[in-house]
C-alpha atoms as a PDB file:
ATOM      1  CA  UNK A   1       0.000   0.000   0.000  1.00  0.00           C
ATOM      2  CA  UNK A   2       2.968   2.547   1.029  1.00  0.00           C
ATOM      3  CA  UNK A   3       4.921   1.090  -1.822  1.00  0.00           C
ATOM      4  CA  UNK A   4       2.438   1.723  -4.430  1.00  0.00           C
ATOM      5  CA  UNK A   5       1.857   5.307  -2.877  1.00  0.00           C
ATOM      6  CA  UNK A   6       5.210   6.288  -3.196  1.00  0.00           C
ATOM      7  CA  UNK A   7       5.483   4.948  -6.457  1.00  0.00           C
ATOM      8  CA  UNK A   8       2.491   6.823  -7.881  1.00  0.00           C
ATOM      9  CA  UNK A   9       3.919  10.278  -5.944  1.00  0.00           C
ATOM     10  CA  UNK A  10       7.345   9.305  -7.928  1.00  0.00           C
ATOM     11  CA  UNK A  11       5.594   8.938 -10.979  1.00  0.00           C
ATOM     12  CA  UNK A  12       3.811  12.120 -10.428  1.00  0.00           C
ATOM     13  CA  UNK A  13       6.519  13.854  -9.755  1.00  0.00           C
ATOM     14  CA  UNK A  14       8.509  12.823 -13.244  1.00  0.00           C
ATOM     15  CA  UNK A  15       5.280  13.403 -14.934  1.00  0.00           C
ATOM     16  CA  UNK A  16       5.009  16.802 -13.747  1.00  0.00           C
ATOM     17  CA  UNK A  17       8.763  17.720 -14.345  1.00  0.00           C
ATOM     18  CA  UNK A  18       8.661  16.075 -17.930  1.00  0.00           C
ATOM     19  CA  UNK A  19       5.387  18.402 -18.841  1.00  0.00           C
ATOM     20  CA  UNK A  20       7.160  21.231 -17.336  1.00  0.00           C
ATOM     21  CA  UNK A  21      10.139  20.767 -19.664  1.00  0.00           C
ATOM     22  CA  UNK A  22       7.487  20.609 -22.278  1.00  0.00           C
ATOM     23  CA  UNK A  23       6.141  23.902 -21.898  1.00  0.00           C
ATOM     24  CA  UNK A  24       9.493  25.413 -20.856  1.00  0.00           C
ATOM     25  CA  UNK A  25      12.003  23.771 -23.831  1.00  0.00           C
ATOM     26  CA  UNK A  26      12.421  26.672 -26.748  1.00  0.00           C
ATOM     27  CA  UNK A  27      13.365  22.909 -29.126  1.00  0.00           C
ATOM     28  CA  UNK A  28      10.525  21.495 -30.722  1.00  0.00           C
ATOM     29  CA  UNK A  29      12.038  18.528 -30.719  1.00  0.00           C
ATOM     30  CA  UNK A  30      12.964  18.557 -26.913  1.00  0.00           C
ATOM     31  CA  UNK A  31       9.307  19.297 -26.125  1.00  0.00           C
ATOM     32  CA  UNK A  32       8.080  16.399 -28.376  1.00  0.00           C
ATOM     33  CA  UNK A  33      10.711  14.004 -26.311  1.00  0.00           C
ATOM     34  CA  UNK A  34       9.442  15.732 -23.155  1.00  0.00           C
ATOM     35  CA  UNK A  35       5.793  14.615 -23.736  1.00  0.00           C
ATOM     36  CA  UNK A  36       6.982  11.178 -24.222  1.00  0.00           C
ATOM     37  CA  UNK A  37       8.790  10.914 -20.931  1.00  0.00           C
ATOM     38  CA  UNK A  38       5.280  11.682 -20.343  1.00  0.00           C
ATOM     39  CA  UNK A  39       3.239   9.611 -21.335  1.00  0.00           C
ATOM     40  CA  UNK A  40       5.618   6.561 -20.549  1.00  0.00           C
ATOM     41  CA  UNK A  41       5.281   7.891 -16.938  1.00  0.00           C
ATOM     42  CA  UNK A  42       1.529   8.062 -17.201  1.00  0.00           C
ATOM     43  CA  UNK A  43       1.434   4.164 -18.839  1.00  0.00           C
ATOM     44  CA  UNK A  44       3.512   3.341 -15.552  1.00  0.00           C
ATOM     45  CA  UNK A  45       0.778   4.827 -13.382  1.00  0.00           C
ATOM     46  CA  UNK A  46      -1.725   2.274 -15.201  1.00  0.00           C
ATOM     47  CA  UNK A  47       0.214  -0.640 -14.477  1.00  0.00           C
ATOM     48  CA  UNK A  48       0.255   0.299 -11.250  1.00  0.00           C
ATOM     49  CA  UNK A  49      -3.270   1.037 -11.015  1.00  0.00           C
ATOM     50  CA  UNK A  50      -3.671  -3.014 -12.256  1.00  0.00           C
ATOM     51  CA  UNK A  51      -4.781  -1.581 -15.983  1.00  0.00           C
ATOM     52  CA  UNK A  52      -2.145  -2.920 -18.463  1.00  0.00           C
ATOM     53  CA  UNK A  53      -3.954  -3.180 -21.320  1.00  0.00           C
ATOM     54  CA  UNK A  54      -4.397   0.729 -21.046  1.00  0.00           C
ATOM     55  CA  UNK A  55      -0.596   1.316 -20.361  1.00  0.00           C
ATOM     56  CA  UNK A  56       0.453  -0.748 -23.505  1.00  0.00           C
ATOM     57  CA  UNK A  57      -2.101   1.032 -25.579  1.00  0.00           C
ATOM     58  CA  UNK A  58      -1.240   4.381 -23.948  1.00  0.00           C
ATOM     59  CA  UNK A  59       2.865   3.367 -25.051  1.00  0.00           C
ATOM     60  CA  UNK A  60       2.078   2.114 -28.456  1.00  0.00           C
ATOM     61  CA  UNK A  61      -0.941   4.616 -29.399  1.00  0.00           C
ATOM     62  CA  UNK A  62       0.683   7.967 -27.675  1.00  0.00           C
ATOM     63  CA  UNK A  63       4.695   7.267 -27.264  1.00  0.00           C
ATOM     64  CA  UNK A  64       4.682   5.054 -30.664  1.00  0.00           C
ATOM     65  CA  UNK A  65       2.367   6.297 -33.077  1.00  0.00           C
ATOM     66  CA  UNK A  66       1.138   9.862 -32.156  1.00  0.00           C
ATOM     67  CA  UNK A  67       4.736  10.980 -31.003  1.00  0.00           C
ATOM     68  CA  UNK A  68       5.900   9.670 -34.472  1.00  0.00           C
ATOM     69  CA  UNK A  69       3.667  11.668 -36.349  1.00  0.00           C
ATOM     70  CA  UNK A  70       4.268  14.796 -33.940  1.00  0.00           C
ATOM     71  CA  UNK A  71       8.169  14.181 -34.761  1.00  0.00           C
ATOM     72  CA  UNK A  72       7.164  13.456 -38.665  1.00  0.00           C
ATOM     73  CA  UNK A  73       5.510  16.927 -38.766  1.00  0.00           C
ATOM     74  CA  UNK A  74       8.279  19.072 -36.645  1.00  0.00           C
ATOM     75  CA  UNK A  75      10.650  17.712 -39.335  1.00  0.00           C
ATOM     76  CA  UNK A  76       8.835  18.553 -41.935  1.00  0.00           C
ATOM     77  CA  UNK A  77       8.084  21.520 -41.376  1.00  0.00           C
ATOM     78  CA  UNK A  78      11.409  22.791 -39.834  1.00  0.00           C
ATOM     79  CA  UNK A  79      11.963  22.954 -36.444  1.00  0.00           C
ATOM     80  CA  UNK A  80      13.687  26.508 -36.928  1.00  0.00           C
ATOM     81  CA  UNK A  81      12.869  29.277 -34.217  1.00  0.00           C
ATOM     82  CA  UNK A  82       9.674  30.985 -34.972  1.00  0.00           C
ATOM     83  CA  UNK A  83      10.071  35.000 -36.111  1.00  0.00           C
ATOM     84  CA  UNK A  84       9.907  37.248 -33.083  1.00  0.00           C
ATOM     85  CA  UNK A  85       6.180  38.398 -32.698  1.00  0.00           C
ATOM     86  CA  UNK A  86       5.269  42.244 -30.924  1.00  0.00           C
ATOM     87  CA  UNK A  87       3.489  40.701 -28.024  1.00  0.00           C
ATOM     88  CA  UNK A  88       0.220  42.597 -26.541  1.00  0.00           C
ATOM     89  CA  UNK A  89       0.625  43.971 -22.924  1.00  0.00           C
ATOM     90  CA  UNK A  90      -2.056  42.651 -21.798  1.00  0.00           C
ATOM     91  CA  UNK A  91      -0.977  38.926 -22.309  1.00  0.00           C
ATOM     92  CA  UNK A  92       2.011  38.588 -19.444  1.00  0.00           C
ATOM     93  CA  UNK A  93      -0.136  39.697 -16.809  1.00  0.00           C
ATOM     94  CA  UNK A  94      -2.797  37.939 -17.243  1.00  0.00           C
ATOM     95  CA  UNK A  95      -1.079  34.913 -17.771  1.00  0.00           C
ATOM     96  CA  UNK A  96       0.620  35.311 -14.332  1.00  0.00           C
ATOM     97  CA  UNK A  97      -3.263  36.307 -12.944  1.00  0.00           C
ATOM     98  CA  UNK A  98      -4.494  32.893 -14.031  1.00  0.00           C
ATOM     99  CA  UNK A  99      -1.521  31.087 -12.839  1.00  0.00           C
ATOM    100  CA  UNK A 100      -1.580  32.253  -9.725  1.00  0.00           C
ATOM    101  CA  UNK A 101      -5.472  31.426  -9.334  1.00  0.00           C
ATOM    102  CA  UNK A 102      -4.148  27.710 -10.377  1.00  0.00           C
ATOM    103  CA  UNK A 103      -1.768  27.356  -7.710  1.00  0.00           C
ATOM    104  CA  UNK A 104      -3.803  28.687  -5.425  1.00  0.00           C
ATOM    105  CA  UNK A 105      -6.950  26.544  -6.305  1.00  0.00           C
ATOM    106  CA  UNK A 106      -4.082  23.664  -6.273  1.00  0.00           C
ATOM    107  CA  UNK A 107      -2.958  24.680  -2.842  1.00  0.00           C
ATOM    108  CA  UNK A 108      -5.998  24.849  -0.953  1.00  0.00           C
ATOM    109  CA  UNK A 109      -7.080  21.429  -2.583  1.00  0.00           C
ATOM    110  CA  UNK A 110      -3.956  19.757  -1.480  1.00  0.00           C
ATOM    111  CA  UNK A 111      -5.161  21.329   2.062  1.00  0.00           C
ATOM    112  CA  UNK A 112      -8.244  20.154   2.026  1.00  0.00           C
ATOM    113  CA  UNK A 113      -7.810  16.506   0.951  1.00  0.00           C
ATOM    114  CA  UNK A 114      -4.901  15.964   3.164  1.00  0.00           C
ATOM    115  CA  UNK A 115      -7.436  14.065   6.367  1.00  0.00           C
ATOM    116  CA  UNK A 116      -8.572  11.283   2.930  1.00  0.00           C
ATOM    117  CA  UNK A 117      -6.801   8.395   2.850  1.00  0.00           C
ATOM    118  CA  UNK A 118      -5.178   7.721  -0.783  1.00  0.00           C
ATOM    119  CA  UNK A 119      -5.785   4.456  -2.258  1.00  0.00           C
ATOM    120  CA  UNK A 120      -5.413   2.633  -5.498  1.00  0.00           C
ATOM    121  CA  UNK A 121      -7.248  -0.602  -6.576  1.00  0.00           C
ATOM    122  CA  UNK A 122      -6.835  -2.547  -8.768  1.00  0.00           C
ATOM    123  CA  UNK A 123      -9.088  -1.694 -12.362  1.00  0.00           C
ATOM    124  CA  UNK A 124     -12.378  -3.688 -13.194  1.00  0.00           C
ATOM    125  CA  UNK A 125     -13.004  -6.799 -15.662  1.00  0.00           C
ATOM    126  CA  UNK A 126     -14.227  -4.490 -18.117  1.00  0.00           C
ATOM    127  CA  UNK A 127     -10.634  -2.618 -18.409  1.00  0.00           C
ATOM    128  CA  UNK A 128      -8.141  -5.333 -17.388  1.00  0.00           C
ATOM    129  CA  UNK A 129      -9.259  -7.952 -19.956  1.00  0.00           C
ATOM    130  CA  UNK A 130      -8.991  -7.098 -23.220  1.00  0.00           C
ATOM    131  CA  UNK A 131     -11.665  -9.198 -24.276  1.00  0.00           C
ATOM    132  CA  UNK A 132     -14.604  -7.325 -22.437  1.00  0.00           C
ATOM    133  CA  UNK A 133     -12.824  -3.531 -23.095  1.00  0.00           C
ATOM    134  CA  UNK A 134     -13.151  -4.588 -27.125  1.00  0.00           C
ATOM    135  CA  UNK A 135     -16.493  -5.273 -26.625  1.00  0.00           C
ATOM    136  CA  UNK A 136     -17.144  -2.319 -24.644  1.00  0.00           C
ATOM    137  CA  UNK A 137     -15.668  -0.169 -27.369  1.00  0.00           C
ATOM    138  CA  UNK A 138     -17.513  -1.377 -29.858  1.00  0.00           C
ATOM    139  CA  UNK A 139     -20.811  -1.648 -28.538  1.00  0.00           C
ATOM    140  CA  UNK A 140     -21.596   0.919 -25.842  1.00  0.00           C
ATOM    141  CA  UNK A 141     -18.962   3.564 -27.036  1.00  0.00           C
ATOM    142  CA  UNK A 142     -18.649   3.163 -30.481  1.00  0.00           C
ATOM    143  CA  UNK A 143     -20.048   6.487 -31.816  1.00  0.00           C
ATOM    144  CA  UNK A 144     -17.291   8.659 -29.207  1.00  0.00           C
ATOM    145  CA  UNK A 145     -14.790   5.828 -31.013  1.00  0.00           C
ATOM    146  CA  UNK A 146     -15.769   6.637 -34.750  1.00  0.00           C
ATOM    147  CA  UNK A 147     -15.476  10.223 -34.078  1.00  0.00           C
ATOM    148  CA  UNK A 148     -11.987  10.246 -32.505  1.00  0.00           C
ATOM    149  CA  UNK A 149     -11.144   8.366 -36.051  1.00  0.00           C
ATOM    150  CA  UNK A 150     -12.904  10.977 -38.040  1.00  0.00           C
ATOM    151  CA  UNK A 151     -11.174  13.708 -35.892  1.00  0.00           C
ATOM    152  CA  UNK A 152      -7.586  11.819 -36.341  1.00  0.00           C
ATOM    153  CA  UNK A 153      -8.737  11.575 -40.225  1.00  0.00           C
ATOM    154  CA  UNK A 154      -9.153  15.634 -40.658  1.00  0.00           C
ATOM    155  CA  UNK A 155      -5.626  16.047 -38.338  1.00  0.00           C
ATOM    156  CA  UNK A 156      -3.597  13.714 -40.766  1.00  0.00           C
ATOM    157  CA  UNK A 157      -5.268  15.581 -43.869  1.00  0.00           C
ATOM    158  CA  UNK A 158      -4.944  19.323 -42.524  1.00  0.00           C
ATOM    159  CA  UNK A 159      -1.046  18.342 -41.378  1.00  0.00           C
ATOM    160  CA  UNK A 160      -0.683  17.148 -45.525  1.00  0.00           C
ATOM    161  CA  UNK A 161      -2.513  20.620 -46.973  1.00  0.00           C
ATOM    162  CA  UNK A 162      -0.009  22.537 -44.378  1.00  0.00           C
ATOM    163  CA  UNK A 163       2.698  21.175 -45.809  1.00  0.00           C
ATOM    164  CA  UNK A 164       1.829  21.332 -49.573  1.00  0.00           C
ATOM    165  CA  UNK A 165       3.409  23.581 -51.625  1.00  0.00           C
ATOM    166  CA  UNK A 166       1.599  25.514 -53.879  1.00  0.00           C
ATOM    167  CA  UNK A 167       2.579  25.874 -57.761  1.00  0.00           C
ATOM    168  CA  UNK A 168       3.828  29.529 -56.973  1.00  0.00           C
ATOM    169  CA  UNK A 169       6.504  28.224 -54.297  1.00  0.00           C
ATOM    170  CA  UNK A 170       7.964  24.966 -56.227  1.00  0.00           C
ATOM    171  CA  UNK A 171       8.666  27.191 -58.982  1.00  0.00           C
ATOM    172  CA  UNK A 172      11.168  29.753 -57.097  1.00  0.00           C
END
């Protein structure tokens, strides 16, 4: 029980650091191998939580195949600095507003939760055995499924029309 606690607060911990070096790398590239760190440390969590099927579909849908596109595009497109941009005024202090209001909101949630005992059990038939999750996908949730696809569909197209170049440009 202690073990699995300390485990999930380690995980937690790399999972926060690696999404921090997301936001804060100015590399492309380092921020896409940033949010894998990530995810691997969220597929980690699922084992623990007694879910593997979700952690090996979480490491070979997000750190294998989405994280390859991600990569696919950044090369592609050039992973060159983007041109300095006149930012408005306003922006920098409200962004430091709203984080603020997010600490504090984590803060006093962290202080109120702290008398609740933290437990993790182990995940139910119906996302432990593959079996039963198949069935669940493609039964109860199967319109949410088919629109993800669609949605993944119109990503993979609008990533080819960005990077088309018209007649105008392959002739310079």
């Amino acid at each position: 029980m202690i073990l699995n606690l300390l485990l999930f607060l380690a995980l937690a911990v790399i999972a926060i650091a690696a999404a921090a070096g997301l936001i804060l790398s100015r590399n492309t590239v380092y921020s896409a191998l940033f949010l894998i760190i990530n995810f691997l440390a969220v597929a980690v969590v699922y084992l623990v939580m007694g879910a593997p099927f979700i952690a090996l579909a979480q490491i070979t849908v997000y750190a294998g195949a989405i994280m390859v596109l991600f990569l696919f595009v950044i090369m592609l497109l050039g992973a060159e600095k983007p041109k300095e941009v006149e930012q408005m005024k306003w922006q920098r202090p409200l962004a430091i507003v709203l984080a603020g209001a997010i600490l504090v909101e984590g803060v006093y949630a962290l202080i109120t939760r702290v008398a609740v005992t933290v437990t993790t059990s182990p995940a139910t038939a119906a996302l432990s055995d593959p079996k039963t999750l198949g069935i669940s996908l493609y039964t109860k949730y199967s319109l949410p499924f088919e629109i993800t696809s669609v949605v993944l569909l119109v990503a993979a197209i609008g990533a080819v029309v960005l990077t088309k170049k018209t007649k105008k440009e392959a002739g310079k």
